[in-house]
N, C-alpha and C. Protein backbone atom coordinates (compact mmCIF):
# COMPACT_ATOMS: atom_id res chain seq x y z
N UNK A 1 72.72 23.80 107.73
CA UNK A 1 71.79 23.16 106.83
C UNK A 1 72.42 21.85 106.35
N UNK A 2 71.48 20.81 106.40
CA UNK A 2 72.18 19.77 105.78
C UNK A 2 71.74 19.28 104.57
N UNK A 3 72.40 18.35 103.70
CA UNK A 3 71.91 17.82 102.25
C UNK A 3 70.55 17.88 102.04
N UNK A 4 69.48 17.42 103.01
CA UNK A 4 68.53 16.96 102.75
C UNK A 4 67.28 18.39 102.70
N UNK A 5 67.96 19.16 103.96
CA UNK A 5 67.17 19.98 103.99
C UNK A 5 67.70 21.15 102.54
N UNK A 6 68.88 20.96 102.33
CA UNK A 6 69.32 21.97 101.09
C UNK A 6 68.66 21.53 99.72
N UNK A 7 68.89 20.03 99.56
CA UNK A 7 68.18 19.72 98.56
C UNK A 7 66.21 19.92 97.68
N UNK A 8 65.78 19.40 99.14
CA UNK A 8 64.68 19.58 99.07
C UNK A 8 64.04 21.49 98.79
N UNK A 9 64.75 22.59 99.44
CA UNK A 9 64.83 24.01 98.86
C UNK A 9 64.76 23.81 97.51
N UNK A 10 65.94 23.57 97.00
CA UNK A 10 66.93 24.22 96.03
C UNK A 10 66.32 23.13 94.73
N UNK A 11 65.39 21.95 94.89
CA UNK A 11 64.54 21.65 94.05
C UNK A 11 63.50 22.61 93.82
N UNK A 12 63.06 22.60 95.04
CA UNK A 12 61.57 23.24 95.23
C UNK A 12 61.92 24.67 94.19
N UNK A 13 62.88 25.55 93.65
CA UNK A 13 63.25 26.57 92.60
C UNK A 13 63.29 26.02 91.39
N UNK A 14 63.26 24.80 90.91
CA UNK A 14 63.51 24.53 89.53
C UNK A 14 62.30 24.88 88.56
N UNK A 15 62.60 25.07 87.59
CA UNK A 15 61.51 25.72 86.51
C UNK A 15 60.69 24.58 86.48
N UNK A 16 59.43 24.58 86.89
CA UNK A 16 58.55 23.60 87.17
C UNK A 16 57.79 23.41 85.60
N UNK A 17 57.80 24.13 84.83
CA UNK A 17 57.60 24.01 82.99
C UNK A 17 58.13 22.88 82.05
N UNK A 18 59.15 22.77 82.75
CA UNK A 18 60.09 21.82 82.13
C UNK A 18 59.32 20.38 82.45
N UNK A 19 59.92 19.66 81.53
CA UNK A 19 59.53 17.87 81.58
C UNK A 19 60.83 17.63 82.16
N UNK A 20 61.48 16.11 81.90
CA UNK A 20 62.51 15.59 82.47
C UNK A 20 63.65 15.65 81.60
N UNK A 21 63.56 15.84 80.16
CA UNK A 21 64.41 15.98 79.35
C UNK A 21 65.16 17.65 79.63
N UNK A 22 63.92 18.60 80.04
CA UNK A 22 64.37 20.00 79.59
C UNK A 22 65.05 20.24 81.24
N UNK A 23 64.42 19.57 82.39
CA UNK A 23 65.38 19.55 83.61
C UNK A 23 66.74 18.69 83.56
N UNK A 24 67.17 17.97 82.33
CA UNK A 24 68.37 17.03 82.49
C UNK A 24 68.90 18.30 81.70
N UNK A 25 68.77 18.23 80.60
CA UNK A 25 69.37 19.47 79.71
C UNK A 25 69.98 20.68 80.82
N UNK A 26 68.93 21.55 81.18
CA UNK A 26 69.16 22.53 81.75
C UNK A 26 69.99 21.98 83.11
N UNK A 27 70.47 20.80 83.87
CA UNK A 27 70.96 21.04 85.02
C UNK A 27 72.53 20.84 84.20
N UNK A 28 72.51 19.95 83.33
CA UNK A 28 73.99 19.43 83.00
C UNK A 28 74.44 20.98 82.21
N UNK A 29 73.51 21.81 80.97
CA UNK A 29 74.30 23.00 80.81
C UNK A 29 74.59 24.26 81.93
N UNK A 30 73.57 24.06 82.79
CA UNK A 30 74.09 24.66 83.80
C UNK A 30 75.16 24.35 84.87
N UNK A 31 75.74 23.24 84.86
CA UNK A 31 76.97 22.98 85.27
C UNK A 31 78.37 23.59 84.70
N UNK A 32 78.37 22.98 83.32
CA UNK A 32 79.21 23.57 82.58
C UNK A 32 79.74 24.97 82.87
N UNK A 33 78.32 25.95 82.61
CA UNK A 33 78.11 27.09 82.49
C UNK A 33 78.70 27.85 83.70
N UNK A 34 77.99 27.23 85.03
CA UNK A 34 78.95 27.97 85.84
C UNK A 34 80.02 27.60 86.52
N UNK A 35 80.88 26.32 86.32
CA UNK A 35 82.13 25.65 86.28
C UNK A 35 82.99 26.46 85.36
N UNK A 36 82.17 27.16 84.35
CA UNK A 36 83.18 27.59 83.12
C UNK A 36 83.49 29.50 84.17
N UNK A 37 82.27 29.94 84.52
CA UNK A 37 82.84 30.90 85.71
C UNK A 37 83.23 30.97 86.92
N UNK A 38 83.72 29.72 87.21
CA UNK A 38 85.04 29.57 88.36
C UNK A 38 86.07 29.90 87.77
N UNK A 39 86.45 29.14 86.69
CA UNK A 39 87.52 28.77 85.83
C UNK A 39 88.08 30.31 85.66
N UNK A 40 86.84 31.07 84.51
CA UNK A 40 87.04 32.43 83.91
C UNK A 40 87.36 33.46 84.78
N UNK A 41 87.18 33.16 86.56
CA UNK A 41 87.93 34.17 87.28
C UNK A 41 89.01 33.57 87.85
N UNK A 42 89.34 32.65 87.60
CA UNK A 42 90.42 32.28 88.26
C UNK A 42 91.31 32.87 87.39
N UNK A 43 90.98 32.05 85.54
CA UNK A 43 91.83 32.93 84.67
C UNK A 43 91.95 34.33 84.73
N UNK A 44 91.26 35.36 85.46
CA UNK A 44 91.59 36.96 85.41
C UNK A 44 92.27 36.62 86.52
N UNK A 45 92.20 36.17 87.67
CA UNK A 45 92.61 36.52 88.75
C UNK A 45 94.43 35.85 88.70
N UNK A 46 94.84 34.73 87.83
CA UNK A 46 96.09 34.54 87.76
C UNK A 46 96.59 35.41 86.01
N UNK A 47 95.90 35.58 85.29
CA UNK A 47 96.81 36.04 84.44
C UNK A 47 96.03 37.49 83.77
N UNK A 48 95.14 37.89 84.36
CA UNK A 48 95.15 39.56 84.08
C UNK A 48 95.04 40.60 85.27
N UNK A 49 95.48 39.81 86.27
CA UNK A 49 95.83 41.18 87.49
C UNK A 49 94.71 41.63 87.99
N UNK A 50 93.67 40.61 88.24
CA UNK A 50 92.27 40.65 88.87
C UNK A 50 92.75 40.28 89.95
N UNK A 51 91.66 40.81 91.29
CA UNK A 51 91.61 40.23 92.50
C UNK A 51 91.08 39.22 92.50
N UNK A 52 91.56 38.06 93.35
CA UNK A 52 91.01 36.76 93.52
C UNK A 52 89.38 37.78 94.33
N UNK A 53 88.44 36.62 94.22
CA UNK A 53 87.64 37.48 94.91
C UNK A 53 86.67 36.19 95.72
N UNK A 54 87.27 35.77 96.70
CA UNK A 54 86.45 34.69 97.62
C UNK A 54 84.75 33.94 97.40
N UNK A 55 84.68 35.57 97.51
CA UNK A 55 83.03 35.69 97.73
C UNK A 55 82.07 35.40 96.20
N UNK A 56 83.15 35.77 95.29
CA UNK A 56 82.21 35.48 93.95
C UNK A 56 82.11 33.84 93.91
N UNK A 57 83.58 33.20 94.12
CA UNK A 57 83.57 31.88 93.72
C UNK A 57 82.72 31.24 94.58
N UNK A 58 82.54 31.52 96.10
CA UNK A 58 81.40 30.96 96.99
C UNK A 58 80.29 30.72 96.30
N UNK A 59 79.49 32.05 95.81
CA UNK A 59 78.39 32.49 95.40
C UNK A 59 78.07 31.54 93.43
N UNK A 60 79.50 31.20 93.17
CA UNK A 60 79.24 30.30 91.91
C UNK A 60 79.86 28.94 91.93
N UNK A 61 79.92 28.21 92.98
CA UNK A 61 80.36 27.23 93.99
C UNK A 61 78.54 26.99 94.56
N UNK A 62 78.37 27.75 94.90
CA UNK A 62 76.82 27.74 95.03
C UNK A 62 75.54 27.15 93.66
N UNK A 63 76.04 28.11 92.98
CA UNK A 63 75.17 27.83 91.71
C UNK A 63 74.93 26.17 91.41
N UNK A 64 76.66 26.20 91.32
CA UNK A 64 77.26 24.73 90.75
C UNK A 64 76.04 23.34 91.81
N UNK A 65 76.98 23.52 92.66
CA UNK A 65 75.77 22.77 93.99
C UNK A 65 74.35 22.72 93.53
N UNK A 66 73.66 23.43 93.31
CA UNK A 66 72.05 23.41 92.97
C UNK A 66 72.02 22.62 91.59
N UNK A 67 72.98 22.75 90.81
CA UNK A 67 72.79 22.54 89.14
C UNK A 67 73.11 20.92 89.90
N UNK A 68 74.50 20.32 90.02
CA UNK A 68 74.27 19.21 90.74
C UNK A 68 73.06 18.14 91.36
N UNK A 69 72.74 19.13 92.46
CA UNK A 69 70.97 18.84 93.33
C UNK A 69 70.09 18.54 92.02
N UNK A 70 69.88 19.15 91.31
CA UNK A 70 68.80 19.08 90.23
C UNK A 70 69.22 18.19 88.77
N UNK A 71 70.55 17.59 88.94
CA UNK A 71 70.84 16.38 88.36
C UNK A 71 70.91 15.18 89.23
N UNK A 72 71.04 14.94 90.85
CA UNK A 72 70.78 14.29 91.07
C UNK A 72 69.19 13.80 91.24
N UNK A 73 68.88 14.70 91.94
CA UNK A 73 67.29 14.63 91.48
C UNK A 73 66.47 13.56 90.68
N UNK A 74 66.82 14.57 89.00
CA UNK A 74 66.30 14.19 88.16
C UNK A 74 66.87 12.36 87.77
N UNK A 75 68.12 12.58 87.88
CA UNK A 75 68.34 10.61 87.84
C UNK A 75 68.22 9.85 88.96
N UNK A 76 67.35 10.46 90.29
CA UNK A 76 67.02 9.50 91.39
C UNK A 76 67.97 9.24 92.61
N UNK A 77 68.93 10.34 92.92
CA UNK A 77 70.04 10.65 93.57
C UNK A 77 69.80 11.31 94.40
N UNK A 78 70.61 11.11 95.73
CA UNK A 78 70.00 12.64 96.90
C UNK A 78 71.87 13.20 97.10
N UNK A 79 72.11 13.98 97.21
CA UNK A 79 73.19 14.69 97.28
C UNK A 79 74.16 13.53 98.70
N UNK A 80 73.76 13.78 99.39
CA UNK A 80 73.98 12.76 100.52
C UNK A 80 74.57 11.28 100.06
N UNK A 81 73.91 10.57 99.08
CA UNK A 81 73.91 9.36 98.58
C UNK A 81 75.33 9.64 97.29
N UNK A 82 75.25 10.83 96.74
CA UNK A 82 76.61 10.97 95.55
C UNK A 82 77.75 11.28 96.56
N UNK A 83 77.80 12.35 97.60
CA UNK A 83 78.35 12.35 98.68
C UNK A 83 79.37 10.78 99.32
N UNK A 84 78.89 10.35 99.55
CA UNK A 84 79.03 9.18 100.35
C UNK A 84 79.39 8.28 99.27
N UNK A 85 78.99 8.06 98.06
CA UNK A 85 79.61 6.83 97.06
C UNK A 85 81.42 7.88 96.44
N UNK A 86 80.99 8.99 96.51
CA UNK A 86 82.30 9.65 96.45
C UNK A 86 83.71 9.46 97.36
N UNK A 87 83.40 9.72 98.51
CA UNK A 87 84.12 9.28 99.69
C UNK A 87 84.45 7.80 99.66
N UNK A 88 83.41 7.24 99.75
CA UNK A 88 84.23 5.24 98.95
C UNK A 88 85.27 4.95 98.12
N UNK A 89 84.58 6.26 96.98
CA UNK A 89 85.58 5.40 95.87
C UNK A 89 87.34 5.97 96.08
N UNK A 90 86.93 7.52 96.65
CA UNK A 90 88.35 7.77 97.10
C UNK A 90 89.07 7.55 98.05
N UNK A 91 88.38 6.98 98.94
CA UNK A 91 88.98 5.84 100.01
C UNK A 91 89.96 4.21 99.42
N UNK A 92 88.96 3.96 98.47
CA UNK A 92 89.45 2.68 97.57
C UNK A 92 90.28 3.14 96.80
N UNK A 93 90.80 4.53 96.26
CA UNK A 93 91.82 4.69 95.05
C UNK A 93 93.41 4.92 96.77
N UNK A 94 92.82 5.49 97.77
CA UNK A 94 93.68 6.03 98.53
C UNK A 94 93.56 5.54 99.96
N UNK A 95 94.34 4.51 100.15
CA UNK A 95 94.09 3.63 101.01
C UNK A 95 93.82 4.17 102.26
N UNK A 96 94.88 4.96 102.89
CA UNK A 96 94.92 5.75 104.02
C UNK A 96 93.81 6.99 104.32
N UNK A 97 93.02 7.61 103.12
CA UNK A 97 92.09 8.25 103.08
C UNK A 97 93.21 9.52 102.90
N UNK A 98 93.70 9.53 102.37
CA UNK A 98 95.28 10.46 102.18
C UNK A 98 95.52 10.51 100.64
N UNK A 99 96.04 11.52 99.96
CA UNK A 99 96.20 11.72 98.32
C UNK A 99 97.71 11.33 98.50
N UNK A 100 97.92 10.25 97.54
CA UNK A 100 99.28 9.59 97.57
C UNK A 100 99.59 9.25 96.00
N UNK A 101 100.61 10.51 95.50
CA UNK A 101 101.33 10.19 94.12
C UNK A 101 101.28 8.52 93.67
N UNK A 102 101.87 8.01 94.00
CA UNK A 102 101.62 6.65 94.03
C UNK A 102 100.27 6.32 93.40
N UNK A 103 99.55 6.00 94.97
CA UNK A 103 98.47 5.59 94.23
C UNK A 103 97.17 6.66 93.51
N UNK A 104 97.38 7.43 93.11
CA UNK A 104 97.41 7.93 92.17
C UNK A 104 97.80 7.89 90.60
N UNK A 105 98.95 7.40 90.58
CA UNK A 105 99.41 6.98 89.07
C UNK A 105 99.25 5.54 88.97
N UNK A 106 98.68 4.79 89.98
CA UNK A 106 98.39 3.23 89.79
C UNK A 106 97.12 2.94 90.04
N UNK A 107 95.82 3.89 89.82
CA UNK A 107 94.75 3.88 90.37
C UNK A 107 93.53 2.56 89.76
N UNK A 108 93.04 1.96 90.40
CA UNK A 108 92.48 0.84 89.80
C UNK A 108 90.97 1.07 89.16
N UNK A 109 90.43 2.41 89.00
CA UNK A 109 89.27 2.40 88.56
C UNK A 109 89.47 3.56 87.41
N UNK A 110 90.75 2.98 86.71
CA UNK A 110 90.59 3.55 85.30
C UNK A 110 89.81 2.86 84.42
């Protein structure tokens, strides 16, 4: 599946009730929300003797992605297009297309 065809789905689910305020609201707290449960199993899985568990973080790695889709969306963005200005800018912080301490601590788009 690619961006376009994922995007266009994974809109087509959004609570169609909502105006543009209650779809900006709801995609940005739903980021948070399930960014905050990557985090919260990672925290069991390094410091209370939980199994890492692949398949959950996929499945909220997933979530995240749609909450994304439905903020780009809503500000006129196609996943493809944040995609690709992403890859630029970390091309321009990292010359070689390579993560380099260096340029890293001298990065020009602070």
């Amino acid at each position: 599946m690619d961006f376009l065809e994922y995007s266009n789905k994974a809109v087509a689910t959004a609570n169609k009730s909502l105006d543009w305020d209650g779809l900006v609201m709801n995609a940005a707290l739903g980021l948070t929300g399930e960014a905050g449960e990557v985090s919260d199993h990672i925290k069991k899985w390094k410091f209370h003797g939980h199994k890492l568990d692949e398949q959950h973080i996929k499945k909220e790695l997933g979530d995240i992605l749609w909450y994304v889709n439905l903020m780009a969306d809503c500000v006129g963005f196609d996943l493809e297009e944040i995609a690709a200005a992403n890859i630029a800018k970390l091309y321009k912080r990292y010359k070689n297309g390579e993560f380099s301490v260096e340029e890293s601590l001298n990065r020009g788009d602070k």
